[in-house]
Protein backbone atom coordinates (compact mmCIF):
# COMPACT_ATOMS: atom_id res chain seq x y z
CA UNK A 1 99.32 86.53 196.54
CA UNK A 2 100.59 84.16 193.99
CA UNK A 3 98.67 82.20 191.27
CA UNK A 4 100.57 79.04 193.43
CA UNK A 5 99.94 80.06 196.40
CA UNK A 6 96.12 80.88 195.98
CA UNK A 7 95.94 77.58 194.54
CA UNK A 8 97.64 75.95 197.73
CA UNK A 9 95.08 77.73 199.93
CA UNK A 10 92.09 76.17 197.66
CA UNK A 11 93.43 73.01 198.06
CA UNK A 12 93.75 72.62 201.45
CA UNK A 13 90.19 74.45 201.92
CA UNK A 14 88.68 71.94 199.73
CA UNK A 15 90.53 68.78 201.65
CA UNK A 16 89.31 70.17 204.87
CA UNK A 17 85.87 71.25 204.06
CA UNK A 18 84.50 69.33 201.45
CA UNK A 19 83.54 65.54 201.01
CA UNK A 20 85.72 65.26 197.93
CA UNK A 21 88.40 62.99 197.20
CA UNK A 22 91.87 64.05 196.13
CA UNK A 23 91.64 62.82 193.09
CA UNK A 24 87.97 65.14 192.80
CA UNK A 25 90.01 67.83 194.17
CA UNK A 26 92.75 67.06 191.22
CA UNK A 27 90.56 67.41 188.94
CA UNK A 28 88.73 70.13 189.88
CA UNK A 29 92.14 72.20 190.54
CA UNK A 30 93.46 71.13 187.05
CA UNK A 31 97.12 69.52 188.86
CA UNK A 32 98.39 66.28 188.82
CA UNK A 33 97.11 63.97 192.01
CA UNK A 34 100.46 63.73 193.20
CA UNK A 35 100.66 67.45 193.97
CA UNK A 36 97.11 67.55 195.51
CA UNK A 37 98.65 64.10 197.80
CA UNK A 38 101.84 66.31 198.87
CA UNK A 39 99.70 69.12 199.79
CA UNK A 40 97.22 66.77 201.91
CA UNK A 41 100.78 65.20 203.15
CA UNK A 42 101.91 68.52 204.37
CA UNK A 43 99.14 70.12 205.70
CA UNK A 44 99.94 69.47 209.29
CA UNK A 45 103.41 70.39 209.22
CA UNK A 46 102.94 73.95 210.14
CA UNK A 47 100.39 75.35 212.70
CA UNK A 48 99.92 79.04 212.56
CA UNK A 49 99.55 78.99 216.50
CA UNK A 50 102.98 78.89 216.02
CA UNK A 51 104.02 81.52 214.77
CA UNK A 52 103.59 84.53 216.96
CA UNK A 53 103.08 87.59 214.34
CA UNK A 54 104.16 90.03 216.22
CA UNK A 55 105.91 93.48 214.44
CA UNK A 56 109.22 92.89 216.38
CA UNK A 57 109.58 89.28 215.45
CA UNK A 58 108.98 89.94 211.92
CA UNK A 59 110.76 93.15 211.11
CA UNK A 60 114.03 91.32 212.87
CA UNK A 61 113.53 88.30 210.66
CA UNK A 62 113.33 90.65 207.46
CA UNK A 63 116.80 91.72 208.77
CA UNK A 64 115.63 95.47 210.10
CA UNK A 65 117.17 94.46 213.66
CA UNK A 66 114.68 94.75 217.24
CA UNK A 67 113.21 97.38 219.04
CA UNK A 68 116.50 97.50 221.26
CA UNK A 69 118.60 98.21 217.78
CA UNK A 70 116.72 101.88 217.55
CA UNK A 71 116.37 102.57 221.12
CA UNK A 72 116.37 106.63 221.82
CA UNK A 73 117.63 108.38 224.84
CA UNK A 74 114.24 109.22 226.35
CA UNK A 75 116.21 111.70 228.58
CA UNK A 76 117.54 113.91 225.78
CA UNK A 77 113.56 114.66 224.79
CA UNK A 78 113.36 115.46 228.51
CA UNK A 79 115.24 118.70 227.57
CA UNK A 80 112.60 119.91 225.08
């Protein structure tokens, strides 16, 4: 992982499980408040629940096509 996003992850581990304030967490992190406030601001805009993480899903979204792209005529192993 990135140097960013490692320091993304902190963040939002410290605003969920710690009793600090942003602008602790800002200081402790070493960035500006206003990036530790968009992070808090954007926290909820994703939920990993979404996103299914299957092999198919992802290997068609990095462009490599679906299962159905590579199918193989199952009868032509019959043979062997």
């Amino acid at each position: 992982m990135s140097v960013m996003s490692n320091l993304m992850i902190e963040i939002e581990e410290l605003i969920s499980n710690s009793d600090m304030s942003l602008e602790e967490i800002s200081t402790q992190v070493g960035l500006p408040l206003e990036d530790v406030v968009y992070v808090y601001n954007h926290m909820s805009e994703y939920d990993s629940d979404d996103m299914d993480g299957d092999a198919q899903t992802a290997l068609a979204s990095a462009g490599w096509g679906t299962d159905e792209d590579y199918v193989i005529d199952n009868d032509y192993f019959d043979d062997y």
